[in-house]
PDB file of N, CA and C in Angstrom:
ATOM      1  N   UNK A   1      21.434 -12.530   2.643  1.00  0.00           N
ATOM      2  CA  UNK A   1      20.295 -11.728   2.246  1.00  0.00           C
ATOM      3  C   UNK A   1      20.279 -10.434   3.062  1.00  0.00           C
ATOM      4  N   UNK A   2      19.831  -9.609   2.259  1.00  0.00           N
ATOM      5  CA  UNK A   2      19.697  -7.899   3.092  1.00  0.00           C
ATOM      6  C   UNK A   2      18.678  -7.456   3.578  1.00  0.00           C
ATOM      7  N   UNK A   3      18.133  -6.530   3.915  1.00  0.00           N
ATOM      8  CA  UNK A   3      17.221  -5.951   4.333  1.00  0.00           C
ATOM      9  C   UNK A   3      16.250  -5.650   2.477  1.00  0.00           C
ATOM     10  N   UNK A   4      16.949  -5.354   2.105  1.00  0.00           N
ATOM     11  CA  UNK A   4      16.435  -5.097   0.646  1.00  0.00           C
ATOM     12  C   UNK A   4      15.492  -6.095  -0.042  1.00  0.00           C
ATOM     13  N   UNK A   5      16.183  -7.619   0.427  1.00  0.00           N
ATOM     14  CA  UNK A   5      15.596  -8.593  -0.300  1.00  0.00           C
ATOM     15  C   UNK A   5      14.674  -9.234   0.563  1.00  0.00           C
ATOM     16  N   UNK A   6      13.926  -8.804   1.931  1.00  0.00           N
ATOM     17  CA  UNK A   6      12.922  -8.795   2.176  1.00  0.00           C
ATOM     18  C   UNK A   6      11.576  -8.775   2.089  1.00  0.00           C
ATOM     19  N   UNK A   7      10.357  -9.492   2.359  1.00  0.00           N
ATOM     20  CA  UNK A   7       9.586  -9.231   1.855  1.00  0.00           C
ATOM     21  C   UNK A   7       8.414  -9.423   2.212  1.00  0.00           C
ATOM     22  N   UNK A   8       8.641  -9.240   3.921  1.00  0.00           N
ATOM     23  CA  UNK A   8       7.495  -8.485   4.667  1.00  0.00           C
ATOM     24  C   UNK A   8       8.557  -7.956   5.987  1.00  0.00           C
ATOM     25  N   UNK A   9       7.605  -6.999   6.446  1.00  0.00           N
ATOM     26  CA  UNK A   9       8.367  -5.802   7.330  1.00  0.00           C
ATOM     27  C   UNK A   9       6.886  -5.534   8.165  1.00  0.00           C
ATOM     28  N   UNK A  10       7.565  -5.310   9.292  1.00  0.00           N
ATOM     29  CA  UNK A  10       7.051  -4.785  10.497  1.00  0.00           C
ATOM     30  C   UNK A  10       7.483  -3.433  10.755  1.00  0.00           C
ATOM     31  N   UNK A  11       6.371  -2.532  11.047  1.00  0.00           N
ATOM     32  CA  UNK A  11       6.499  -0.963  10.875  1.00  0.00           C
ATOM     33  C   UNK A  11       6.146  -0.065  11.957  1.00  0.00           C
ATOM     34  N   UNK A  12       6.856   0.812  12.259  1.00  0.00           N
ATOM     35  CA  UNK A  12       6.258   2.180  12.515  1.00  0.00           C
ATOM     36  C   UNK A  12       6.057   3.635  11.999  1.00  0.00           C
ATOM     37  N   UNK A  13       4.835   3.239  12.236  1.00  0.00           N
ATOM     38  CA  UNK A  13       4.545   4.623  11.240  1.00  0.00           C
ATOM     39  C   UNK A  13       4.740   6.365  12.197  1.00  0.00           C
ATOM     40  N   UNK A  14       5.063   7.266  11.343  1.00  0.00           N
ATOM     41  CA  UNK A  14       5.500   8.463  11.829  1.00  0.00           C
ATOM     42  C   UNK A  14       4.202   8.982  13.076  1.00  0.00           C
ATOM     43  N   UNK A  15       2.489   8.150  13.444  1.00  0.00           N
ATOM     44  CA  UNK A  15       1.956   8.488  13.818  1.00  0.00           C
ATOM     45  C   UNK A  15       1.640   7.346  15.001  1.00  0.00           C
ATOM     46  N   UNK A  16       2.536   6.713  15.053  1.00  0.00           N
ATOM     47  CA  UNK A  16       2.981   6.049  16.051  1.00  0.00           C
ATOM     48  C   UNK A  16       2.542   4.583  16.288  1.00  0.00           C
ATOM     49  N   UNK A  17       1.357   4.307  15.133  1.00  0.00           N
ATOM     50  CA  UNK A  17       0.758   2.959  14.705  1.00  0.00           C
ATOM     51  C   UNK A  17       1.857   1.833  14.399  1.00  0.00           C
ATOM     52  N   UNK A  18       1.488   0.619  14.481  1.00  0.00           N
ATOM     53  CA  UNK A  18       2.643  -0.152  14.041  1.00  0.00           C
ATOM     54  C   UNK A  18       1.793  -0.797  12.884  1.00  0.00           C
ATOM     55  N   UNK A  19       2.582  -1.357  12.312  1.00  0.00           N
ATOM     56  CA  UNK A  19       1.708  -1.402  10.359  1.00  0.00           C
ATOM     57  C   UNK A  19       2.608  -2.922  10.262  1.00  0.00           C
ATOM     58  N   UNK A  20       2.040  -3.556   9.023  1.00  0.00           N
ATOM     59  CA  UNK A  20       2.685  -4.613   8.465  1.00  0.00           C
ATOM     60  C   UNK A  20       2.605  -4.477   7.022  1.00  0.00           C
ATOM     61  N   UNK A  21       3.600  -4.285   6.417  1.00  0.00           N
ATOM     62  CA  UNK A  21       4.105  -4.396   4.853  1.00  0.00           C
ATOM     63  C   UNK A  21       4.504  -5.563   4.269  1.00  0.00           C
ATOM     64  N   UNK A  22       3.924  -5.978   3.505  1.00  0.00           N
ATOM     65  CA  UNK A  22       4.222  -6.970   2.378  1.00  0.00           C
ATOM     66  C   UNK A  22       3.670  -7.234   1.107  1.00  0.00           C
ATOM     67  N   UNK A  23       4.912  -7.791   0.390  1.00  0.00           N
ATOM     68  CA  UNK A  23       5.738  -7.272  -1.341  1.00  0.00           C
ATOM     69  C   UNK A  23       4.782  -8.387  -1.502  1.00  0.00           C
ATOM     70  N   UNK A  24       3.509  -8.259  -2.822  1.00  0.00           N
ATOM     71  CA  UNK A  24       2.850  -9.081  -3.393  1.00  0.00           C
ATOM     72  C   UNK A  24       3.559  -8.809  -5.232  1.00  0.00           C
ATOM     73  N   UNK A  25       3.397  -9.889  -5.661  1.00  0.00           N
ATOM     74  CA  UNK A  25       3.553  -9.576  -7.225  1.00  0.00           C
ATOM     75  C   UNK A  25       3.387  -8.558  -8.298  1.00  0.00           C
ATOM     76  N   UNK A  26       2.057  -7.498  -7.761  1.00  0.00           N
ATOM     77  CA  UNK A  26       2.401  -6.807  -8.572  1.00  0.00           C
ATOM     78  C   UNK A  26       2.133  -5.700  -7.614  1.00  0.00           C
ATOM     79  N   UNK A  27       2.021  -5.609  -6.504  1.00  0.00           N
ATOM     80  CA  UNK A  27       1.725  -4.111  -5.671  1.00  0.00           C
ATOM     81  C   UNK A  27       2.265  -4.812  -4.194  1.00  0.00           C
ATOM     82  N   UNK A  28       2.327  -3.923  -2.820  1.00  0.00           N
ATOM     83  CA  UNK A  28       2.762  -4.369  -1.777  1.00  0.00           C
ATOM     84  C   UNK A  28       1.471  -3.654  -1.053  1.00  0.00           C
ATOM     85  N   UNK A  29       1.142  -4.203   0.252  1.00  0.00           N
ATOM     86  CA  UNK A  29       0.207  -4.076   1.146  1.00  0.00           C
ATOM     87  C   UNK A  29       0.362  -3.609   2.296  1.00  0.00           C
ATOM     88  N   UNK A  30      -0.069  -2.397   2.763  1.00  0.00           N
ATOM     89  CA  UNK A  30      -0.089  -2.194   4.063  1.00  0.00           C
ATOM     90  C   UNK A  30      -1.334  -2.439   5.067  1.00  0.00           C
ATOM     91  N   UNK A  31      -1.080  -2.935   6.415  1.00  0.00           N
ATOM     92  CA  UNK A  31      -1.865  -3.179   7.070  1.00  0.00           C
ATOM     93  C   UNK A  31      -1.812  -2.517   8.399  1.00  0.00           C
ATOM     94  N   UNK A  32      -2.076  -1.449   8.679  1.00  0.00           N
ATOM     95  CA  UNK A  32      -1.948  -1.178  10.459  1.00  0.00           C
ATOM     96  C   UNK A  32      -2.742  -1.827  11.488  1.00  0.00           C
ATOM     97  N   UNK A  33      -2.253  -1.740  12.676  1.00  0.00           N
ATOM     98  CA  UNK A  33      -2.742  -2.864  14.038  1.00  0.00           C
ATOM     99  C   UNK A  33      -4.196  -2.028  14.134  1.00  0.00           C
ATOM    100  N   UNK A  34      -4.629  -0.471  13.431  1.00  0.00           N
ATOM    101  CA  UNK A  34      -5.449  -0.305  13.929  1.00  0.00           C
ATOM    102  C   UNK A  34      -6.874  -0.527  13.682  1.00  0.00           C
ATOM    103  N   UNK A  35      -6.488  -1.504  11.956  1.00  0.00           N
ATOM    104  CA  UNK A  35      -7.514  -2.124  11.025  1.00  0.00           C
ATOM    105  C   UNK A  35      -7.435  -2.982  10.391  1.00  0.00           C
ATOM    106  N   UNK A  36      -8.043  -4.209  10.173  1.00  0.00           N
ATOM    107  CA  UNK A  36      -7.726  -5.108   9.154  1.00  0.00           C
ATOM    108  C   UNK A  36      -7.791  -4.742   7.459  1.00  0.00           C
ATOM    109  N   UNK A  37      -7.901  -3.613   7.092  1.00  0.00           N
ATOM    110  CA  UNK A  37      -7.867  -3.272   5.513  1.00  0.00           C
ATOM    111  C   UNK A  37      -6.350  -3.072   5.199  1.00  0.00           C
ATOM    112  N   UNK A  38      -6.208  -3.488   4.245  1.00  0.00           N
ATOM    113  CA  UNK A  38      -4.888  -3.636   3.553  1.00  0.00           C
ATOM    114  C   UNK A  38      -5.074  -2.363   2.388  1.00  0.00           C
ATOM    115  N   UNK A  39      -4.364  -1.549   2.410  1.00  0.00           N
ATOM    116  CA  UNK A  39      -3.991  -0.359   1.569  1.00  0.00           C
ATOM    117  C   UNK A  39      -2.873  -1.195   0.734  1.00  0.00           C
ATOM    118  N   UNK A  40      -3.654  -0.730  -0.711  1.00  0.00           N
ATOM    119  CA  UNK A  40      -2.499  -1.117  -1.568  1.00  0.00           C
ATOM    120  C   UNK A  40      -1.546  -0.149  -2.058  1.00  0.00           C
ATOM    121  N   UNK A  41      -0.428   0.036  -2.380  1.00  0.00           N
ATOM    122  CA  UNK A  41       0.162   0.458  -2.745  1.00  0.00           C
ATOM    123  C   UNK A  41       1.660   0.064  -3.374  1.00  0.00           C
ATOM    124  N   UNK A  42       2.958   0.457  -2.893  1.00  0.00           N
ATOM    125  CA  UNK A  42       4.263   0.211  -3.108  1.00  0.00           C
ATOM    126  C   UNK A  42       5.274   1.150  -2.132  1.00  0.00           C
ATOM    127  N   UNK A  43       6.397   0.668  -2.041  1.00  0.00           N
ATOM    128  CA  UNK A  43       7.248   1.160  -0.783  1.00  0.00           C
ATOM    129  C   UNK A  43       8.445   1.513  -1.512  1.00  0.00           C
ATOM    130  N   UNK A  44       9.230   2.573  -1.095  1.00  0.00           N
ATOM    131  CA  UNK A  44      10.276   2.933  -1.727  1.00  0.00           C
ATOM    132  C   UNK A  44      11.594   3.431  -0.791  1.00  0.00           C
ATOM    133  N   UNK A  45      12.718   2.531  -1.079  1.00  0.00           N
ATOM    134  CA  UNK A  45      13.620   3.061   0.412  1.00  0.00           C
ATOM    135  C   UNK A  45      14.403   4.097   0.046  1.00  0.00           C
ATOM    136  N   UNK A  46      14.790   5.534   0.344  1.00  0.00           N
ATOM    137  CA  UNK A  46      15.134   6.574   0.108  1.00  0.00           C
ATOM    138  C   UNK A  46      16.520   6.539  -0.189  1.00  0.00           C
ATOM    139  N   UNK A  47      17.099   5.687   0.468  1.00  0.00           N
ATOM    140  CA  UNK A  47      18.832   5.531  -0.059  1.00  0.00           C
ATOM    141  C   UNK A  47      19.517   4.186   0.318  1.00  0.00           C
ATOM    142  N   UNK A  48      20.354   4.039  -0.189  1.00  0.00           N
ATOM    143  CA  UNK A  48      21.146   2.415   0.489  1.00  0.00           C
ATOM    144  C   UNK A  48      21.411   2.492   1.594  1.00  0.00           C
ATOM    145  N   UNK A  49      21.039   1.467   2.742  1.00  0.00           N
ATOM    146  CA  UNK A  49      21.151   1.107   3.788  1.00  0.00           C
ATOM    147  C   UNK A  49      20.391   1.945   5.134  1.00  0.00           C
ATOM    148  N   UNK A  50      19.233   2.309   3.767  1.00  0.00           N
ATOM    149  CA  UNK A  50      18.243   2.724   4.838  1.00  0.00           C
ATOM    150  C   UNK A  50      17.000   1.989   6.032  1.00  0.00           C
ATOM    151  N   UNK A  51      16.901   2.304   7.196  1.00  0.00           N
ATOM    152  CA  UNK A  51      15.820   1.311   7.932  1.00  0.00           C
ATOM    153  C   UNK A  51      14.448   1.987   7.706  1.00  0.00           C
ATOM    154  N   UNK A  52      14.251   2.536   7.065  1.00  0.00           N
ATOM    155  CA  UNK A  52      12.827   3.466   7.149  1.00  0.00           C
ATOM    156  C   UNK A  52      12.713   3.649   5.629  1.00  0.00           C
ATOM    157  N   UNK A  53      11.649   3.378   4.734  1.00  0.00           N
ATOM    158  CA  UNK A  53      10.727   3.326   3.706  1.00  0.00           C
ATOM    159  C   UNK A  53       9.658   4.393   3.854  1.00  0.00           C
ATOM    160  N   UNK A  54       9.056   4.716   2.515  1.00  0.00           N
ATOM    161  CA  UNK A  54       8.260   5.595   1.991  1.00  0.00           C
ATOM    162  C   UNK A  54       7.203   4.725   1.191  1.00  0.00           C
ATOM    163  N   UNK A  55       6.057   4.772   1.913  1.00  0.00           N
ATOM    164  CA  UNK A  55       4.766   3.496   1.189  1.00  0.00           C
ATOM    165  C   UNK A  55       3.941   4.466   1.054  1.00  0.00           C
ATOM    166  N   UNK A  56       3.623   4.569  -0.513  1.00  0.00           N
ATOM    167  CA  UNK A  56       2.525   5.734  -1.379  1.00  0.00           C
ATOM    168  C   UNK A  56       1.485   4.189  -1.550  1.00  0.00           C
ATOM    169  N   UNK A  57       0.522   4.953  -1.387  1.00  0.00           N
ATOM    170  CA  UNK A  57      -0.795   4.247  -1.440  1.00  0.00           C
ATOM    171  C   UNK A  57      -1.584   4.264  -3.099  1.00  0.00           C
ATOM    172  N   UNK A  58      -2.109   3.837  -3.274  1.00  0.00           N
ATOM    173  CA  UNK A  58      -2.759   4.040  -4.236  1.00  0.00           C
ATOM    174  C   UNK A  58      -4.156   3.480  -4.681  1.00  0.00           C
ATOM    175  N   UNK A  59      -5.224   4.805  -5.869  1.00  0.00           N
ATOM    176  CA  UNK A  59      -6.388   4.145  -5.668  1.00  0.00           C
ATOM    177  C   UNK A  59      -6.143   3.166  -7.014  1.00  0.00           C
ATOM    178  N   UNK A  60      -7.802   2.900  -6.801  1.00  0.00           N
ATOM    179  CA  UNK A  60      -8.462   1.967  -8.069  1.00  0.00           C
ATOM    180  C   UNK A  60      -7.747   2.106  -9.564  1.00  0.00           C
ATOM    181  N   UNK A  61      -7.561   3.478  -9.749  1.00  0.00           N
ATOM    182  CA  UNK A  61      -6.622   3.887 -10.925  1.00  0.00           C
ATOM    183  C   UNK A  61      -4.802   3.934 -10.885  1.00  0.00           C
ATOM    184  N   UNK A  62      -4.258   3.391  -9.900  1.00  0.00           N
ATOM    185  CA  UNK A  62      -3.031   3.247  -9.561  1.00  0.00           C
ATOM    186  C   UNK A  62      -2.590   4.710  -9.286  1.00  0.00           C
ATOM    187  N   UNK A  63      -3.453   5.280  -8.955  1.00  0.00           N
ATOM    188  CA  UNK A  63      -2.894   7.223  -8.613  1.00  0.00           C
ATOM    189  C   UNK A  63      -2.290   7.459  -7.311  1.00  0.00           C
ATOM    190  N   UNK A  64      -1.217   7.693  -6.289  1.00  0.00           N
ATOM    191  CA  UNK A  64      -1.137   8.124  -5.219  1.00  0.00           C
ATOM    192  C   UNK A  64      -1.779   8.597  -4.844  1.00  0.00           C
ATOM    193  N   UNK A  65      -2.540   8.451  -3.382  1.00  0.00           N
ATOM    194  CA  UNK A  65      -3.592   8.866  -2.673  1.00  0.00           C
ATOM    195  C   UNK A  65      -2.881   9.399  -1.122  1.00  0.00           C
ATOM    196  N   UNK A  66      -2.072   8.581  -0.871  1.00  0.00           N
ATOM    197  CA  UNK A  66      -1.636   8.741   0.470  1.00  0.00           C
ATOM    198  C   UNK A  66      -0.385   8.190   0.406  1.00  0.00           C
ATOM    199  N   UNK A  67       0.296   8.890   1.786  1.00  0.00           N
ATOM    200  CA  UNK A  67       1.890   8.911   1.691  1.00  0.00           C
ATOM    201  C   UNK A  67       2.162   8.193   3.376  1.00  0.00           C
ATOM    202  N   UNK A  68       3.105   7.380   3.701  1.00  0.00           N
ATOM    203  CA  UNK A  68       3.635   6.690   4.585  1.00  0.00           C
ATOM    204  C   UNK A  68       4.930   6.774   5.013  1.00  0.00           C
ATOM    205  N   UNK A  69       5.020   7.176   6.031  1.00  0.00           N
ATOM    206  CA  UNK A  69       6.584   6.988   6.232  1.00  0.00           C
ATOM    207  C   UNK A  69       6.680   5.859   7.478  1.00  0.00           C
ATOM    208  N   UNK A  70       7.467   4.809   7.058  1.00  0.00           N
ATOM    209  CA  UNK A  70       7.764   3.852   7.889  1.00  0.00           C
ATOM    210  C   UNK A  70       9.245   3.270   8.245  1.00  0.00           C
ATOM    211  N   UNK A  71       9.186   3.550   9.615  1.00  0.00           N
ATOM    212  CA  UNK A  71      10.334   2.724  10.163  1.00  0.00           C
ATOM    213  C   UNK A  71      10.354   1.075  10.488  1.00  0.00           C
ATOM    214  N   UNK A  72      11.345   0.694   9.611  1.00  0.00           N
ATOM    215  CA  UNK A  72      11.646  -0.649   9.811  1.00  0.00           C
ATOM    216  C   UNK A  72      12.013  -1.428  11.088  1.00  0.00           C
ATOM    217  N   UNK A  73      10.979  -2.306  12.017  1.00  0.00           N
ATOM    218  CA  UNK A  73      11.205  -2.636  13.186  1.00  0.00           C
ATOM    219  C   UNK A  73      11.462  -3.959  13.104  1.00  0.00           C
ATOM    220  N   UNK A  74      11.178  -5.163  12.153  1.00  0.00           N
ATOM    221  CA  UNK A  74      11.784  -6.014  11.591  1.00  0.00           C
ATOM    222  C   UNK A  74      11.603  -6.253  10.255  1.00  0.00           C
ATOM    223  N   UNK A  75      12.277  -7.318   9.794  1.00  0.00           N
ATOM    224  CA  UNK A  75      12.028  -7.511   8.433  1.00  0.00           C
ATOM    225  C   UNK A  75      11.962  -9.438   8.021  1.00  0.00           C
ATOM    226  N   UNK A  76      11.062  -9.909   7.085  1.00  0.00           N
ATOM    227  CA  UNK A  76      11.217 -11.208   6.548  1.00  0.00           C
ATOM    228  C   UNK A  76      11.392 -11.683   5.279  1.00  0.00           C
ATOM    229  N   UNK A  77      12.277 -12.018   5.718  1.00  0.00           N
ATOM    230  CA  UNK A  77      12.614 -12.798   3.866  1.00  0.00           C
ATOM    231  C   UNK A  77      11.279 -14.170   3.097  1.00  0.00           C
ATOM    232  N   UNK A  78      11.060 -14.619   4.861  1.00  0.00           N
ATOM    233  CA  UNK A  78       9.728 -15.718   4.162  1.00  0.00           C
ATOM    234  C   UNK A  78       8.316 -15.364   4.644  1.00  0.00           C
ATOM    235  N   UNK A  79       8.104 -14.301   4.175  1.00  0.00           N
ATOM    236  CA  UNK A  79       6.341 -13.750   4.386  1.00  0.00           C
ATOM    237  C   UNK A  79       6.394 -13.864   6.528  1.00  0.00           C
ATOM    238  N   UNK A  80       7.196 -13.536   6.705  1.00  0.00           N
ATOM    239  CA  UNK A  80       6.384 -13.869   8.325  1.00  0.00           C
ATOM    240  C   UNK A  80       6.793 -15.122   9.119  1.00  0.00           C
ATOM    241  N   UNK A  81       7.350 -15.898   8.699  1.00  0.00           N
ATOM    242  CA  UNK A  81       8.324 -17.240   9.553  1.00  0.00           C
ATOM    243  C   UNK A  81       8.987 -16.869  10.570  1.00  0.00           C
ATOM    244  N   UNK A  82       9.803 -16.174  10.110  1.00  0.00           N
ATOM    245  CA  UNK A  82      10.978 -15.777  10.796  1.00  0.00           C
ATOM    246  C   UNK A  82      11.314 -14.812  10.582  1.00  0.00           C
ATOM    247  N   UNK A  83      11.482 -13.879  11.751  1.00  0.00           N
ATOM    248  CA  UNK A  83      12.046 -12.137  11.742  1.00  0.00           C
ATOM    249  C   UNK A  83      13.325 -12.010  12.239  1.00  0.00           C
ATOM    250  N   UNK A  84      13.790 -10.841  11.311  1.00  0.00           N
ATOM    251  CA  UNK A  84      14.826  -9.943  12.013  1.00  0.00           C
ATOM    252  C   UNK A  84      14.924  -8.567  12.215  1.00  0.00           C
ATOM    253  N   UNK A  85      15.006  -8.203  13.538  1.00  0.00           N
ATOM    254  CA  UNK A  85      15.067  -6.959  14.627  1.00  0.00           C
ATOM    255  C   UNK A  85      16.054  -6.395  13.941  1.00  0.00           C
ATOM    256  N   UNK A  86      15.455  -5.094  13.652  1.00  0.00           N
ATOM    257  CA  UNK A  86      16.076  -3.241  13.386  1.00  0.00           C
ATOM    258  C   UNK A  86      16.555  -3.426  14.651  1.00  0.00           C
ATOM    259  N   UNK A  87      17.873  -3.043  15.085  1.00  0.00           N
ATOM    260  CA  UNK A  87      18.182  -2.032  16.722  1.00  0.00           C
ATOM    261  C   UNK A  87      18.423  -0.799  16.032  1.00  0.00           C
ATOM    262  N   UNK A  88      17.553  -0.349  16.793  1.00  0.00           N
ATOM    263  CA  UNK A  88      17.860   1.505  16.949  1.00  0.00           C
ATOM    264  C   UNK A  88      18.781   2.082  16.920  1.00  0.00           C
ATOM    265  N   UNK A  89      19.069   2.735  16.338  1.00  0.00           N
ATOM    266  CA  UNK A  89      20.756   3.387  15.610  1.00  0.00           C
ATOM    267  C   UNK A  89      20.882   4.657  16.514  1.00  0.00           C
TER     268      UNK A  89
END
C-alpha cells in the first residue's frame, strides 16, 4: 500500500498548526490541534509521489471557501491504528 491509498494523515499546515485529515465517503475532514471543528472538504495531491496535499474546504453548497496546504507527517491506511512517518526529504 502507498501513501495514496491512505486514509487518514497527520498534517502540517503552511501556518505551522498540525491538522488531521481523513477520507470519509463522500467528502474528507480536516481537523486542526487548534479546534475540535472538522472543516469539510477534499484533498488533492499535486503530482505522483508527492508528501504534501492541497485540502479546499468547502461550504453548505459544496463551493470552495478555503484553501490548505498540507504537509504529510504521517499517514494511515486504518483510520488511525497504525501510522507511518514522512522523513523529511
Amino acid at each position: 500500500m502507498t501513501i495514496y491509498d491512505a486514509v487518514a494523515f497527520k498534517v502540517k499546515l503552511t501556518d505551522g498548526l498540525i491538522a488531521y485529515v481523513e477520507e470519509q465517503e463522500y467528502n474528507s475532514l480536516l481537523r486542526t490541534s487548534a479546534t475540535d471543528t472538522n472543516i469539510v472538504g477534499e484533498y488533492y495531491f499535486p503530482y505522483e509521489g508527492a508528501t504534501e496535499f492541497d485540502f479546499v474546504a468547502w461550504d453548505e453548497n459544496n463551493c470552495p471557501t478555503e484553501h490548505y496546504k498540507c504537509r504529510i507527517i504521517a499517514y494511515s491506511h486504518d483510520y488511525g491504528e497504525t501510522w507511518t512517518e514522512v522523513l523529511e526529504g
